[in-house]
Protein backbone atom coordinates (compact mmCIF):
# COMPACT_ATOMS: atom_id res chain seq x y z
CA UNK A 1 0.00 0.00 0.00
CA UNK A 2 1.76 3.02 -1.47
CA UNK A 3 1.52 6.50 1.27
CA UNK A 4 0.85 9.65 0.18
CA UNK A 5 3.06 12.70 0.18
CA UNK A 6 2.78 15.83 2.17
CA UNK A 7 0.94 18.48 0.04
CA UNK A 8 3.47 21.03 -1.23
CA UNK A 9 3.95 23.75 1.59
CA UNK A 10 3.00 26.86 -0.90
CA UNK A 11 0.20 25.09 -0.99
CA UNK A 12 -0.65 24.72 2.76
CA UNK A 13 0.68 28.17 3.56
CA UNK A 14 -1.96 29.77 1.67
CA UNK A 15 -0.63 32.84 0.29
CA UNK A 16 -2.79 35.67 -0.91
CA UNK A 17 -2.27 36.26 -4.87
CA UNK A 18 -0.43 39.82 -4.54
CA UNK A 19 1.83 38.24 -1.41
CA UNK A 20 3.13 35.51 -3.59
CA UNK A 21 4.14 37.88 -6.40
CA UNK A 22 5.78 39.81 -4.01
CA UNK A 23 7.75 36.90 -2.76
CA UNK A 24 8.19 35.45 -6.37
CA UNK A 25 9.41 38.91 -7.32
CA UNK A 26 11.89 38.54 -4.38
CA UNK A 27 12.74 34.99 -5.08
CA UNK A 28 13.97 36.39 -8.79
CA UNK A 29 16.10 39.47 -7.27
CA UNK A 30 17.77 36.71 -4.22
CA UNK A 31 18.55 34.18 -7.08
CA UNK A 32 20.33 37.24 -9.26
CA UNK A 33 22.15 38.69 -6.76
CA UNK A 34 23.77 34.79 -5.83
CA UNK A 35 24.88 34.70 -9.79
CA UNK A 36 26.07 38.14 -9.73
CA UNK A 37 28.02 37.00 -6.22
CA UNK A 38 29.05 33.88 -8.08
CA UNK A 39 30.55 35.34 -11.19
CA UNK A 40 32.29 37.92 -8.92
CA UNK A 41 33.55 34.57 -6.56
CA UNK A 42 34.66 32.73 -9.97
CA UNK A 43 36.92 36.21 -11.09
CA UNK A 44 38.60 36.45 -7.48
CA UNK A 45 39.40 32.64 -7.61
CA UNK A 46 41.13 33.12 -10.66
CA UNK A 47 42.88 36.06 -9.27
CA UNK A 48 44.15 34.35 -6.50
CA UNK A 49 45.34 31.58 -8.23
CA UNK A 50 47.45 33.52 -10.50
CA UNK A 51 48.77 35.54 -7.48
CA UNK A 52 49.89 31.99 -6.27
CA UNK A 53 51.60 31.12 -9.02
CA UNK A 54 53.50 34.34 -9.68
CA UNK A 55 54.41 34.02 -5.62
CA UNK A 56 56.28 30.57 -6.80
CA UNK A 57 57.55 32.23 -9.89
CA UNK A 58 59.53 35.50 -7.82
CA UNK A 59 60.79 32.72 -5.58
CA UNK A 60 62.13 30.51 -8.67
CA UNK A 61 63.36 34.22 -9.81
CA UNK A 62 65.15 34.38 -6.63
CA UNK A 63 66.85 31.09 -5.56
CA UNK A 64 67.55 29.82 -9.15
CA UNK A 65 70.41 32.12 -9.66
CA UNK A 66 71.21 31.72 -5.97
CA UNK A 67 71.74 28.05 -6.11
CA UNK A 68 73.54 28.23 -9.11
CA UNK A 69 76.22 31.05 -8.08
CA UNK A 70 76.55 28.46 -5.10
CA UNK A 71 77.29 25.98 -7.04
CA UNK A 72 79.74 27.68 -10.36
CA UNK A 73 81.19 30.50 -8.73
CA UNK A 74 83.64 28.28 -5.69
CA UNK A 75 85.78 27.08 -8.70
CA UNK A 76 85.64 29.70 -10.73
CA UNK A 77 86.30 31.99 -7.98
CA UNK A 78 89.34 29.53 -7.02
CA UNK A 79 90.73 29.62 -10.51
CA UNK A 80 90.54 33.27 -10.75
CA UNK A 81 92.45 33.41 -7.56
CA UNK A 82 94.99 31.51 -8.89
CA UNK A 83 95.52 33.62 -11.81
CA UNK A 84 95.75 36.72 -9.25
CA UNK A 85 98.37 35.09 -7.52
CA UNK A 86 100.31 33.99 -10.17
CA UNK A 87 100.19 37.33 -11.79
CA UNK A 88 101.50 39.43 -8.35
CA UNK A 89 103.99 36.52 -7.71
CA UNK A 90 102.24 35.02 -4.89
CA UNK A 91 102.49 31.22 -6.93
CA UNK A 92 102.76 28.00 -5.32
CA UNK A 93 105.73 29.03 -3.14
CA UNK A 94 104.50 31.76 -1.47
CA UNK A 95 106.57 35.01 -1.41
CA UNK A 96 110.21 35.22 -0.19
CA UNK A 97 111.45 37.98 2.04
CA UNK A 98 115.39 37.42 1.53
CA UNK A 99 117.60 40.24 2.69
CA UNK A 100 118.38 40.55 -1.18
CA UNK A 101 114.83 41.33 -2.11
CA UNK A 102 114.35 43.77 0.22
CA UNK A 103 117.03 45.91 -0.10
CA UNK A 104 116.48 46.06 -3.93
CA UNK A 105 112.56 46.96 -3.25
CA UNK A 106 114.44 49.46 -1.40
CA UNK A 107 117.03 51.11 -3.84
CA UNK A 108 114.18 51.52 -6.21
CA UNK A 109 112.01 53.28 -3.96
CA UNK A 110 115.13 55.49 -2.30
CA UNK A 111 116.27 56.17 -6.09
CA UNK A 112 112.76 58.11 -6.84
């Protein structure tokens, strides 16, 4: 034996005719101010999600060239050093203060 269903509650609330086009004419202003609220929900989503990934981006933008100037730059930086040295005679020996040395840095400077 099959029940029956509840009778709609419009129905049982019996509204007067100019009532229910009031609240039908509210029902149509509430349902587009959600889609107006909805669209404007959708564009701030999208905002923030491109603010996310330009966040990542500055960061990548940052620490890329970081990472790789600690990685290259200890051997070039070494090699470059070694050139420098070479060049101002500070090579593999180190530089000698002899007696001999000094007192010819010394005639050249007195002779000026």
């Amino acid at each position: 034996m099959k029940k029956k269903l509840p009778a709609p509650v419009v129905d049982s609330l019996k509204v007067a005719p100019e009532e229910h086009a009031v609240l039908t004419d509210l029902l149509k202003k509430n349902i587009a101010w959600s889609e107006a609220i909805y669209k404007q929900n959708v564009s701030i989503q999208k905002h923030l999600r491109w603010m996310t990934a330009m966040g990542y981006v500055r960061v990548l933008i940052l620490l890329v060239p970081l990472v790789l100037g600690i990685i290259y730059l200890p051997p070039l930086l070494s090699a470059a050093w070694d050139q420098y040295q070479a060049v101002i005679g500070l090579g593999n020996g180190g530089v000698r203060f002899d007696a001999e040395t000094i007192r010819k840095l010394l005639d050249q400077f007195a002779a000026q």
